[in-house]
Protein backbone atom coordinates (compact mmCIF):
# COMPACT_ATOMS: atom_id res chain seq x y z
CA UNK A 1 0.00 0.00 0.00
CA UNK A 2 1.23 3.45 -1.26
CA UNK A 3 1.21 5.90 2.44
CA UNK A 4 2.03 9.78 2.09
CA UNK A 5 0.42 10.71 5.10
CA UNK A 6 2.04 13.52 6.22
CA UNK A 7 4.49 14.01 3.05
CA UNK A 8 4.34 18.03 2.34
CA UNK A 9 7.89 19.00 0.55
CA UNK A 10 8.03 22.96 1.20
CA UNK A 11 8.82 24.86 -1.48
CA UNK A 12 12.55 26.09 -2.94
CA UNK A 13 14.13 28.32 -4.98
CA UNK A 14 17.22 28.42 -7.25
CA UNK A 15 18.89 31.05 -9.08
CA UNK A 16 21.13 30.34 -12.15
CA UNK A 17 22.83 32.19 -14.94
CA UNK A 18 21.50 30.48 -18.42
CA UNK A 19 24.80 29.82 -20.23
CA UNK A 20 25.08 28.62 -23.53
CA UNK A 21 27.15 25.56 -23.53
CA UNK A 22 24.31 23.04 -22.37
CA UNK A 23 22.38 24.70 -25.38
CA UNK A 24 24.46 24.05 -28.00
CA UNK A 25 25.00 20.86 -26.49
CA UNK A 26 21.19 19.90 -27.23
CA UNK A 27 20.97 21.46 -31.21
CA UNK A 28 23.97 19.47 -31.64
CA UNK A 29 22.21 16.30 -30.25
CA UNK A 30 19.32 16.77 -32.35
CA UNK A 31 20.91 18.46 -35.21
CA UNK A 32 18.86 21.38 -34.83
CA UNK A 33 19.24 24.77 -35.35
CA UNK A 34 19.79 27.40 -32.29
CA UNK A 35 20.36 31.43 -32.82
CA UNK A 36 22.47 31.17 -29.09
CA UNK A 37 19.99 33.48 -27.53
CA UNK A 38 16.73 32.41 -26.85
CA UNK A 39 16.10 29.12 -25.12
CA UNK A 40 13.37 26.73 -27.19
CA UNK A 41 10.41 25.55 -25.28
CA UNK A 42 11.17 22.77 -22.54
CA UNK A 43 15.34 23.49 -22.91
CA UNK A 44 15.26 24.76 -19.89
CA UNK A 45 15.56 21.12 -18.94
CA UNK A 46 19.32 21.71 -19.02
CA UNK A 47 19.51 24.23 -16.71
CA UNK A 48 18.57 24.12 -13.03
CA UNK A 49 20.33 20.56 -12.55
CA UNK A 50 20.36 18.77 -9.23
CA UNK A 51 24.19 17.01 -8.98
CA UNK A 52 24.16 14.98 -5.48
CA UNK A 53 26.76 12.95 -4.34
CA UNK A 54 27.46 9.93 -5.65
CA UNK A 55 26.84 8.04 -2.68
CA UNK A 56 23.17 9.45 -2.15
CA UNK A 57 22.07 7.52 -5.36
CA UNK A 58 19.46 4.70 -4.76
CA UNK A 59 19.40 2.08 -6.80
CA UNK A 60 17.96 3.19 -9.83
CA UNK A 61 20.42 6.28 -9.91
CA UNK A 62 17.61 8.58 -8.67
CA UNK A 63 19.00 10.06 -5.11
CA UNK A 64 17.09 7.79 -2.47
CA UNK A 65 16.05 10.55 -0.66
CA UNK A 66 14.50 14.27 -2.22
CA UNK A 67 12.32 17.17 -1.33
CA UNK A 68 10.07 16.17 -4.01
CA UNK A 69 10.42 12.08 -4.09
CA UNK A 70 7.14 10.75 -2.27
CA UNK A 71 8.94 8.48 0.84
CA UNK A 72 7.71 5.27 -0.15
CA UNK A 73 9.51 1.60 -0.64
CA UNK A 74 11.16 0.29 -3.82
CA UNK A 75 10.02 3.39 -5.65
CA UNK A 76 9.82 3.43 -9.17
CA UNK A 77 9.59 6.83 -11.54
CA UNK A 78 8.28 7.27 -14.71
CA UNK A 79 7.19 10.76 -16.43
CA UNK A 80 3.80 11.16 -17.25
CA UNK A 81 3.50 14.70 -18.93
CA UNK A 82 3.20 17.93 -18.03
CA UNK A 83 2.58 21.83 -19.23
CA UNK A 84 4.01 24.54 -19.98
CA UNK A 85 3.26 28.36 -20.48
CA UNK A 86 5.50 30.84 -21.58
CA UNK A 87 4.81 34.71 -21.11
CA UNK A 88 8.17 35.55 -22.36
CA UNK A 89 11.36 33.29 -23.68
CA UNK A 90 14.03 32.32 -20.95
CA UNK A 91 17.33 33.99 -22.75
CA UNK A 92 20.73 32.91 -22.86
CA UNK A 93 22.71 35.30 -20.29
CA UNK A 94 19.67 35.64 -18.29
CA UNK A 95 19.83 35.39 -14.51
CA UNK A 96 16.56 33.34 -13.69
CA UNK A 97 15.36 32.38 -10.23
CA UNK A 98 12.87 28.73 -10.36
CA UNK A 99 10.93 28.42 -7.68
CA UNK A 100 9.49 24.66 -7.17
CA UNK A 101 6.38 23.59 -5.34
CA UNK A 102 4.27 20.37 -5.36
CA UNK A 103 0.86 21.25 -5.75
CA UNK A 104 -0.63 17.85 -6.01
CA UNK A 105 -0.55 13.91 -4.84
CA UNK A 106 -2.92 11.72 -5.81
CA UNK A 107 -3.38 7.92 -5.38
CA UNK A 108 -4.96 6.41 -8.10
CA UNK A 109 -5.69 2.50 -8.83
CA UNK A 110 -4.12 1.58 -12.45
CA UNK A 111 -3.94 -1.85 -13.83
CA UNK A 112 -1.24 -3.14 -12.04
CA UNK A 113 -1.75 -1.94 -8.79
CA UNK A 114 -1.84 1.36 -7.20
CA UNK A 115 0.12 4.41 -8.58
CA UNK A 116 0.78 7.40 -7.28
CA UNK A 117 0.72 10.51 -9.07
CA UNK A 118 3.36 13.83 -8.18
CA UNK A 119 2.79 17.56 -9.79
CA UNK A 120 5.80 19.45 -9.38
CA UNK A 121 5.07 23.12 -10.35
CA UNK A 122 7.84 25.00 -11.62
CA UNK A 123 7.31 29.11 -11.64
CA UNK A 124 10.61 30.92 -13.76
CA UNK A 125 11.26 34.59 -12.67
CA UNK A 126 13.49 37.01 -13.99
CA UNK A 127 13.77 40.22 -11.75
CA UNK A 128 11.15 38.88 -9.78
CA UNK A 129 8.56 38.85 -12.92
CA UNK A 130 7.19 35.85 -13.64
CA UNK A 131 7.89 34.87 -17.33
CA UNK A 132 6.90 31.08 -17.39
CA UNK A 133 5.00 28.51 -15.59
CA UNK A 134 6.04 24.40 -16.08
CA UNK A 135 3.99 21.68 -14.46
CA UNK A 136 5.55 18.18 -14.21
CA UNK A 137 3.08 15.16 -13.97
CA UNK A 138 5.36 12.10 -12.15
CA UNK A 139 4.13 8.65 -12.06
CA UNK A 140 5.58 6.06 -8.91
CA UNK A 141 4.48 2.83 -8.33
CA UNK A 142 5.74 0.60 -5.80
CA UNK A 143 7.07 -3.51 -5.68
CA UNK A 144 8.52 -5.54 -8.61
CA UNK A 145 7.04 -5.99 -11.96
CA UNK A 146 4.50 -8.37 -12.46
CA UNK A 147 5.10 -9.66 -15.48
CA UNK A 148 8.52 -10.53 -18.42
CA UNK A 149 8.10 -7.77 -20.16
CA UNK A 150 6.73 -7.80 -23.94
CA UNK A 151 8.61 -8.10 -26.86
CA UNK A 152 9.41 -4.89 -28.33
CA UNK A 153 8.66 -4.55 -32.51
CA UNK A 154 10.89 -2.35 -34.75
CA UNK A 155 9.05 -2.46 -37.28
CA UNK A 156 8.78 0.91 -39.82
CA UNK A 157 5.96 3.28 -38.46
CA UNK A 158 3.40 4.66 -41.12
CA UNK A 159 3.90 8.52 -41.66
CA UNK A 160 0.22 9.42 -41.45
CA UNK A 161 -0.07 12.49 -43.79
CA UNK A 162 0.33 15.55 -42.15
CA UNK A 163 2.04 18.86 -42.84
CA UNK A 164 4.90 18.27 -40.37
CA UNK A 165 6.08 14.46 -40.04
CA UNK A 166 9.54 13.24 -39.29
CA UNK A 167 11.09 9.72 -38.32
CA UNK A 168 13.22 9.14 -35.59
CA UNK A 169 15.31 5.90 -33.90
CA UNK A 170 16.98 6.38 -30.55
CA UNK A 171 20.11 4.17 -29.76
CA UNK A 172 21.80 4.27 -26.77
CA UNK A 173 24.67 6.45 -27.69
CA UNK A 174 21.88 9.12 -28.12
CA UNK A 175 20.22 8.66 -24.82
CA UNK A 176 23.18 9.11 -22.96
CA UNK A 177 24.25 11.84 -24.25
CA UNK A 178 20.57 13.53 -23.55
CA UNK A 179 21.28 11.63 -19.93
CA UNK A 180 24.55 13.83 -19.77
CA UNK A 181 23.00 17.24 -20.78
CA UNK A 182 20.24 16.84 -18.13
CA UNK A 183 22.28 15.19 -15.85
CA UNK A 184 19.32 12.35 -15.58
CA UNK A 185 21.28 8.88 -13.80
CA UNK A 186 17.89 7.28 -14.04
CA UNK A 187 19.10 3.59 -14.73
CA UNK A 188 16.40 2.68 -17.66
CA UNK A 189 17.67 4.94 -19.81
CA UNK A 190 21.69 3.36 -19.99
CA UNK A 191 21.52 0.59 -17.94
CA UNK A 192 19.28 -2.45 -20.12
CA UNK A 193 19.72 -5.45 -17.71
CA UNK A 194 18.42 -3.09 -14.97
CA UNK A 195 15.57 -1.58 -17.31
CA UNK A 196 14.72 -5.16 -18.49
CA UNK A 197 14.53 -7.48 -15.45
CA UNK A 198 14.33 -5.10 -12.90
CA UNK A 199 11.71 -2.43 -14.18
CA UNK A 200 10.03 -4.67 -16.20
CA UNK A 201 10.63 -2.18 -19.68
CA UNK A 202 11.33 -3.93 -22.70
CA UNK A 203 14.32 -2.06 -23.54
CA UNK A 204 16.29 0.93 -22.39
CA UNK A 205 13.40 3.62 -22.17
CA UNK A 206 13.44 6.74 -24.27
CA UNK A 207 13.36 9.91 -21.95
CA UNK A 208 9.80 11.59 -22.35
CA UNK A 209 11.05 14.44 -21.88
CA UNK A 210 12.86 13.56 -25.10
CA UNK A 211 9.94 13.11 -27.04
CA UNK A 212 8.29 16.39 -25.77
CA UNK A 213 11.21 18.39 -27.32
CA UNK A 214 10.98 15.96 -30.40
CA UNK A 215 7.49 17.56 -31.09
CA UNK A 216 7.71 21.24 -30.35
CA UNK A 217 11.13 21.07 -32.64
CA UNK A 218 7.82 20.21 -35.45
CA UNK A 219 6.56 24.03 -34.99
CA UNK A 220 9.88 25.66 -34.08
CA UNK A 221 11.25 24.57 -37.47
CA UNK A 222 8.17 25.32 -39.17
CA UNK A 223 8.83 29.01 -37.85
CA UNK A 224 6.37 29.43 -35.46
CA UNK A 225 6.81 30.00 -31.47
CA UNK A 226 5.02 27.71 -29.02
CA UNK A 227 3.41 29.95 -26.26
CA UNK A 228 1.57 26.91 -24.45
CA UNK A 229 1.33 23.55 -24.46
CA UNK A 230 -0.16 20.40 -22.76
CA UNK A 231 2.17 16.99 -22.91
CA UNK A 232 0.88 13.24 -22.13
CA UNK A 233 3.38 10.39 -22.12
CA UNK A 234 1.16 7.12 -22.99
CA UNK A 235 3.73 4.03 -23.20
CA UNK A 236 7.33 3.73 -23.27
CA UNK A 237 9.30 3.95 -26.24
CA UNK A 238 12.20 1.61 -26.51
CA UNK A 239 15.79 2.37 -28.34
CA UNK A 240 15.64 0.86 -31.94
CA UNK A 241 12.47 1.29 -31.68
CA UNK A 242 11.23 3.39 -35.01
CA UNK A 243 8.74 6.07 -34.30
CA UNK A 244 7.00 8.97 -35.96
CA UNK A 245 6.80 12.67 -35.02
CA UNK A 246 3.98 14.24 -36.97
CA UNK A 247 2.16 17.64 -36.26
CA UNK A 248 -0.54 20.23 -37.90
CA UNK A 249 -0.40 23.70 -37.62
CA UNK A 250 -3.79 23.39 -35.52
CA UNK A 251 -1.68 22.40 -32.47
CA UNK A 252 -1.99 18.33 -32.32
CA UNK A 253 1.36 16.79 -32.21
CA UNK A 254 2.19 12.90 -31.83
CA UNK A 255 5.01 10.15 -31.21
CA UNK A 256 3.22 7.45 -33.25
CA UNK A 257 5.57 4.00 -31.99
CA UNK A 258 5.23 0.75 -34.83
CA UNK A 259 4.52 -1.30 -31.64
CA UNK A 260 1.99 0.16 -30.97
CA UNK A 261 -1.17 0.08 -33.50
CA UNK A 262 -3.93 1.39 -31.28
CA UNK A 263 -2.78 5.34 -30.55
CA UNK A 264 0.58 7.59 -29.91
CA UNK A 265 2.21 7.10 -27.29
CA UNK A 266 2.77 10.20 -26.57
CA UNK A 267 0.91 13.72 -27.31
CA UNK A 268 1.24 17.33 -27.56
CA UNK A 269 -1.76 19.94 -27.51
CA UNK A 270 0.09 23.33 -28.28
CA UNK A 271 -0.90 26.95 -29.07
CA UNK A 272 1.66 28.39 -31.72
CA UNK A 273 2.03 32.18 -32.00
């Protein structure tokens, strides 16, 4: 049985100076362009960083202990989505103070047991005006998996035809590097014997927040600016595992995975300016 009684992080703040290294780190992962001065949608995943000790780590490279990690037993994390609204762009040379609150814990029962779900809101301020608000949806669930997990297919993923569509195949050189940049030690996404018969995945895991960034780079290269959007991770998505980014300029974006013939698995709901 999941128990938070009594679990109420307080609140914290960081300030940081957005420099432009971890930036051009990320447009050279995804071979995308970047002007150096304002930050993308979501890149401010690179900045902000928590770097414990080493010897803090639990065992699935998450530190065992956090303000925000719910204090329950054999605890294990998966992102669930999130949104995101932007009044004005987070800029390279900015000094920007994040202030981090959980507004929400819920218990809910899913299909393999009971899950708990973590919001983790995120409020950016540069001198002292808010200029964007991020919400993080976190997913735990407690025990060992029930079940050898499934097969994973690679086979080729039908571009559905929309205006912006794009393949993309993640191997494991490419998640670590996005591990690196965001300084994520999360064990599904380098380790596979741990992500395989410990976590139950069938494969090392493609970061979600990964795939979010895949699909506002659909707008962004279209030449438009995301002002708001909504994210939902659905299933995993496994390295070597061919998927398929598509968008319209209405604002519906989607990770379509071959495996997985009955929806995305994930989607985007964003307002473009």
């Amino acid at each position: 049985m999941i128990d938070i009684q009594g679990w109420s992080p307080d609140p914290q703040e960081t300030t940081e100076i957005l420099q432009p290294g971890p930036a051009h780190g990320l447009a050279g992962l995804l071979g995308a362009p970047f002007d150096g001065e304002e930050l993308p949608p979501l890149w401010q995943w690179l900045y902000f960083l928590e770097r414990p000790p080493q010897d803090v780590l639990g065992p699935d490279g998450h530190p065992a202990e956090g303000r925000f990690l719910p204090p329950i037993p054999n605890r294990r994390r998966m992102f669930a989505g999130g949104r995101f609204l932007q009044r004005e762009p987070l800029r390279v040379g900015d000094t920007v103070t994040r202030r981090d609150e959980m507004v929400a814990a819920n218990i809910k029962q899913g299909r393999t047991g009971e899950l708990l779900f973590v919001t983790v809101r995120q409020t950016f301020l540069r001198d002292g005006q808010k200029i964007a608000v991020e919400e993080q949806d976190l997913m735990y669930r407690c025990g060992a998996p029930d079940s050898a997990p499934p097969e994973p297919s690679y086979k080729e993923p039908v571009l559905n035809k929309t205006p912006w569509r794009t393949t993309f195949i993640a191997d494991p050189v490419l998640l670590f590097r996005f591990s690196a940049l965001t300084y994520n030690a999360h064990r599904i996404h380098y380790d596979e014997d741990y992500a395989t018969n410990v976590e139950g995945h069938s494969g090392l895991v493609v970061h979600a927040p990964l795939l979010a960034i895949l699909l506002l780079e659909l707008p962004r290269l279209a030449g438009h600016k995301v002002t708001e959007f909504s994210f939902r991770a659905r299933r995993p998505v496994y390295a070597g595992q061919p998927v398929a980014v598509v968008g319209h300029p209405d604002g519906e974006l989607a990770v379509i995975g071959a495996a997985y013939a009955s929806g995305p698995v994930s989607a985007l709901t964003a307002t473009f300016s």
